[in-house]
Protein backbone atom coordinates (compact mmCIF):
# COMPACT_ATOMS: atom_id res chain seq x y z
CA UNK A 1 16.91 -24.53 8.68
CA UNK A 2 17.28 -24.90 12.36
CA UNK A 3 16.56 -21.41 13.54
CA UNK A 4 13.20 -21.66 11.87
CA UNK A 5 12.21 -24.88 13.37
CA UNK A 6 13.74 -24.07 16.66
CA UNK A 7 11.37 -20.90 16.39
CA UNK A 8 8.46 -21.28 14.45
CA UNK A 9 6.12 -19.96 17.17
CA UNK A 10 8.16 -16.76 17.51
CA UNK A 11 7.92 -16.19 13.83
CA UNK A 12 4.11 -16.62 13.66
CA UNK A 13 3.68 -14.48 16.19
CA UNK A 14 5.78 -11.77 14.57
CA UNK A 15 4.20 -12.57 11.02
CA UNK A 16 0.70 -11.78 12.56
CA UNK A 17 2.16 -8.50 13.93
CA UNK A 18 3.74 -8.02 10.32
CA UNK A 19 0.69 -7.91 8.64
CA UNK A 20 -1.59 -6.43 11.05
CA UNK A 21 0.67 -3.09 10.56
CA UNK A 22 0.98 -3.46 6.95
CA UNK A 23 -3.04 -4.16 6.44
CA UNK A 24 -4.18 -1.23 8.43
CA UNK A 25 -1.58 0.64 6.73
CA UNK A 26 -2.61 -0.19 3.31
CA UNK A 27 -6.10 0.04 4.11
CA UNK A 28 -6.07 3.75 5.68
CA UNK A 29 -3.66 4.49 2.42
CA UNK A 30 -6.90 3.24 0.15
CA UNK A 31 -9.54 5.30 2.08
CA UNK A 32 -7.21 8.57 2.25
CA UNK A 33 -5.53 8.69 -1.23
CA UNK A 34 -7.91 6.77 -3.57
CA UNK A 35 -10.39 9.73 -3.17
CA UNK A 36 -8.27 12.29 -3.27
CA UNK A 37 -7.24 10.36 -6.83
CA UNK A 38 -10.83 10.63 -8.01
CA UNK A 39 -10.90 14.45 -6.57
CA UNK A 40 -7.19 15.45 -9.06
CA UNK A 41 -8.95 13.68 -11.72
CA UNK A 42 -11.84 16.05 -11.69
CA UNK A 43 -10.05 19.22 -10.80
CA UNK A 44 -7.00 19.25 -13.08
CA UNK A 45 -5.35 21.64 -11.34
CA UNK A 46 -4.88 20.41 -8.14
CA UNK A 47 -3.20 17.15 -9.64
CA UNK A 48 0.78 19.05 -9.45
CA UNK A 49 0.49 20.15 -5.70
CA UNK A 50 -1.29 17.34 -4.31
CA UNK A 51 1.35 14.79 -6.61
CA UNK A 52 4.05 17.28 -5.41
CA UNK A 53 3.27 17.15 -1.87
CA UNK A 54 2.84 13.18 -2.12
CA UNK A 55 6.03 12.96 -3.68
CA UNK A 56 8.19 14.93 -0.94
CA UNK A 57 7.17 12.21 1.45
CA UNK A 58 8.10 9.55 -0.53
CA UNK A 59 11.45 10.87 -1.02
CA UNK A 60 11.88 11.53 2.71
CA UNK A 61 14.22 8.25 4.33
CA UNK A 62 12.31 6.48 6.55
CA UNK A 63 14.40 6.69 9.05
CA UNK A 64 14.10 10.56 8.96
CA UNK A 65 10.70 10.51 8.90
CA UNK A 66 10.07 8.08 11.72
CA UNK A 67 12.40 10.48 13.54
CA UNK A 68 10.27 13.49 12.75
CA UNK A 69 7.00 11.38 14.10
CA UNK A 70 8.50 9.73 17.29
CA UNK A 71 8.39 13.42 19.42
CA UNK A 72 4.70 13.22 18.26
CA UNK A 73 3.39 9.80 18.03
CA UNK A 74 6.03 8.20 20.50
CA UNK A 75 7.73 5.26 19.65
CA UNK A 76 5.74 1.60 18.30
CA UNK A 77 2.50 1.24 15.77
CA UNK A 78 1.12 4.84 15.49
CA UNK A 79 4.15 6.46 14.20
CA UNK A 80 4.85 2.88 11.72
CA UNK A 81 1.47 3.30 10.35
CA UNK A 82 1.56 6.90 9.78
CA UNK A 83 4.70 6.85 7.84
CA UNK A 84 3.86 3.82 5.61
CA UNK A 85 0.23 5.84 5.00
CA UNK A 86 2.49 8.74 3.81
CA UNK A 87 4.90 6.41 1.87
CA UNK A 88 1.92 5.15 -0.37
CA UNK A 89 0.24 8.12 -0.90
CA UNK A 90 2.12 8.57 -4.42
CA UNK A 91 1.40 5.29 -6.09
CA UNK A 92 -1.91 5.31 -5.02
CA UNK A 93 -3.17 9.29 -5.94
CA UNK A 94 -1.47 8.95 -9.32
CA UNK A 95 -2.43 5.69 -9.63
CA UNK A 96 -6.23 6.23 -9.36
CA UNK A 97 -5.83 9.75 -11.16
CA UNK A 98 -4.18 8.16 -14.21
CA UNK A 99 -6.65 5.39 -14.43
CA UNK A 100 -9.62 7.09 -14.45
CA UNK A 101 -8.17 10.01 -16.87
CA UNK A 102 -7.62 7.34 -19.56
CA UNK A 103 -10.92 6.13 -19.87
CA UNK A 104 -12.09 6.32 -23.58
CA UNK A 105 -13.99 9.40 -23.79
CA UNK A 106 -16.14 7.82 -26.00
CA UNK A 107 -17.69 5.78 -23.57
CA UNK A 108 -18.17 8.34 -21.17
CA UNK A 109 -19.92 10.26 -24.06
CA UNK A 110 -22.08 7.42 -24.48
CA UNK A 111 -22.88 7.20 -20.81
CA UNK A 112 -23.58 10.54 -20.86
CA UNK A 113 -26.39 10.15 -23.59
CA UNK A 114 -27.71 7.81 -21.69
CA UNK A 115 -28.68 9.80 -18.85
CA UNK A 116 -26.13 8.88 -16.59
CA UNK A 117 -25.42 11.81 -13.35
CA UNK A 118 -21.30 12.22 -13.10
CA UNK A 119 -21.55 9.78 -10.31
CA UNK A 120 -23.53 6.98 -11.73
CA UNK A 121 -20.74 7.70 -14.79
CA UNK A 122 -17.87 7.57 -12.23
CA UNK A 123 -18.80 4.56 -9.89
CA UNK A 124 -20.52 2.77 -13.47
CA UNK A 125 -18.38 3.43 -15.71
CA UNK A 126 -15.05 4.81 -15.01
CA UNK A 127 -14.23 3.05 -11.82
CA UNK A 128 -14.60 -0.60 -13.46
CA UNK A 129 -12.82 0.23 -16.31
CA UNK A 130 -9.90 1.76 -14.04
CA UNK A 131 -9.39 -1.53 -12.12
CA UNK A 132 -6.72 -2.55 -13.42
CA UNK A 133 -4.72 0.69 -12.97
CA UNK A 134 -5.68 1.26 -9.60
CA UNK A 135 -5.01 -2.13 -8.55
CA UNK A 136 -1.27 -1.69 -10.25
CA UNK A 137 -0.56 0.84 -7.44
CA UNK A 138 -2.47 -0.77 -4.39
CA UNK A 139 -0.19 -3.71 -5.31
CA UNK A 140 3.09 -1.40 -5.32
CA UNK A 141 1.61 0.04 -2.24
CA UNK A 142 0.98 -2.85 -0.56
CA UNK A 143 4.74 -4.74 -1.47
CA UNK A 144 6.11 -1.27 -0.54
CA UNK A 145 4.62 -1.27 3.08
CA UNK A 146 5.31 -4.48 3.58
CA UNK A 147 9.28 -4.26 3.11
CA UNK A 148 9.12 -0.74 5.00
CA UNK A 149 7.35 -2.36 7.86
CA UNK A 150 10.81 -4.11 8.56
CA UNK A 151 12.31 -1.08 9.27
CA UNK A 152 9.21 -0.22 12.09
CA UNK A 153 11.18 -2.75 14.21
CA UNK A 154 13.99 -0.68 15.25
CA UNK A 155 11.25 1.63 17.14
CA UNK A 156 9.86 -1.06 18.44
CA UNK A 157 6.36 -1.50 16.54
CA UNK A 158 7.29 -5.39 15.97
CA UNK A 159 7.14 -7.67 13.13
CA UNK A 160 9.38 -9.17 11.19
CA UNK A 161 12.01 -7.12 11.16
CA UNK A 162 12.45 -8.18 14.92
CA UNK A 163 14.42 -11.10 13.89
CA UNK A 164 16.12 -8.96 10.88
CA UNK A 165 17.84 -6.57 13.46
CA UNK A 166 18.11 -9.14 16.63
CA UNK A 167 19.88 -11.55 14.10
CA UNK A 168 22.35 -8.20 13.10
CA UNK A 169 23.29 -7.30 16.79
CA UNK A 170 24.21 -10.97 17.83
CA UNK A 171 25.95 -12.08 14.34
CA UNK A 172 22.90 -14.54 13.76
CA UNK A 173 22.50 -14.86 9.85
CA UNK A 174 20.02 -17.88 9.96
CA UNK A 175 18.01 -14.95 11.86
CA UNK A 176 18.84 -12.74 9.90
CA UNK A 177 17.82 -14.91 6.54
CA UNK A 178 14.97 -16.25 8.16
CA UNK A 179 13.26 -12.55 8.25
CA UNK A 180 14.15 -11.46 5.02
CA UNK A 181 12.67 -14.89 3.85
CA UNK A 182 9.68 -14.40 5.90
CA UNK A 183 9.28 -10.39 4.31
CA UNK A 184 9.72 -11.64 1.12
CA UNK A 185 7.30 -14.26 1.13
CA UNK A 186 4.76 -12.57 3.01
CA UNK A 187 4.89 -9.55 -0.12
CA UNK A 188 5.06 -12.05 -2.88
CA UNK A 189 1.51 -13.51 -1.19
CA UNK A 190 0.02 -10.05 -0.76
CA UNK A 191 0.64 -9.12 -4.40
CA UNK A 192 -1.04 -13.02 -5.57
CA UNK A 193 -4.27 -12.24 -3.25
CA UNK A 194 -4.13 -8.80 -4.78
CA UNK A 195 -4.20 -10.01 -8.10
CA UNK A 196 -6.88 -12.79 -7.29
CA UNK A 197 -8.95 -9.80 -5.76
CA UNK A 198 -8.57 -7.86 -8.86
CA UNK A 199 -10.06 -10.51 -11.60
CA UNK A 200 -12.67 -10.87 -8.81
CA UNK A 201 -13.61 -7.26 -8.68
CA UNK A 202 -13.79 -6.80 -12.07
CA UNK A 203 -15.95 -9.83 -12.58
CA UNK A 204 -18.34 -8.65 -10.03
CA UNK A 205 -18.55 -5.46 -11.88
CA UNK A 206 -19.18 -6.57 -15.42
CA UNK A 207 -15.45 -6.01 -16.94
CA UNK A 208 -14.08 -8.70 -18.38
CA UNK A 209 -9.97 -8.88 -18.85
């Protein structure tokens, strides 16, 4: 417990930089792969390339794939973001695609008699009743980036993981168990606001759990 104590400043400051790269991460992830979700959804066909193509950057190690993006992005944030945009890409597309795909066609049938344009149908119907789904993988996403954003430390973008790999080259496990703590925790609050947001979301639109 002394390391903490001893440090506490340090490890705010490097908690702030933790989840400044893992929000604008996750939030860049949302805007780019959520709609292209909604877009494999609609046109069936493009759901195997664009999964595929999602998929062979998830399996790449981040380590390889940071060194692919240093020559580009140089070292720090840019390439750190990039590669944990990449990294959620799957969980979110499929994620999105899936939940709107098993909406009860029934309903949309009834929407449909209604009046309702595909849009008013997607954003009035489908969306709300997808919450849950899509949620599911901005959650994994968001846990995901969060552990991964550890790793951004060794090229120097910050964060936690600062005291994860300082606390390996001097032999310092409090250090060392002090970051891993500090990742930990900081996921296991991201996934409870998540959730919180969720409930909240679907309240606001009319869908009760």
């Amino acid at each position: 417990m002394s390391y903490p104590l001893a440090n506490a400043l340090l490890i705010w400051r490097l908690t702030l930089e933790h989840v400044q790269i893992s929000a604008v991460s996750c939030l860049l992830a949302i805007l780019t792969a959520c709609p292209l979700g909604v877009l494999v959804s609609r046109v069936r066909w493009l759901a195997p390339p664009v999964l595929a193509a999602a998929g062979i950057f998830y399996t790449i190690p981040s380590v390889a794939l940071f060194a692919i993006l240093i020559p580009v992005l140089g070292l720090g944030v840019k390439p750190t973001v990039l590669a944990l945009v990449l990294y959620s890409q799957l969980a979110l597309i499929r994620n999105t695609a899936v939940g709107i795909n098993e909406v009860d066609a029934a309903l949309l049938q009834a929407a449909q008699g209604m009046g309702m344009t595909d849009a008013q149908i997607l954003w009035r119907v489908e969306v709300p009743l997808a919450i849950p789904v899509i949620f599911a993988g901005v959650r994994t996403a968001t846990v995901m980036a969060i552990g991964l954003a550890s790793i951004a430390a060794y090229i120097g973008a910050g964060g936690l993981g600062v005291l994860i790999f300082q606390g390996i080259s001097t032999g310092n496990t409090d250090q060392i168990l002090t970051g891993a703590v500090a990742v930990s925790t900081l996921a296991l609050l991201a996934d409870a606001t998540l959730s919180s947001m969720q409930r909240m979301l679907q309240w606001a639109m009319g869908v009760r759990a």
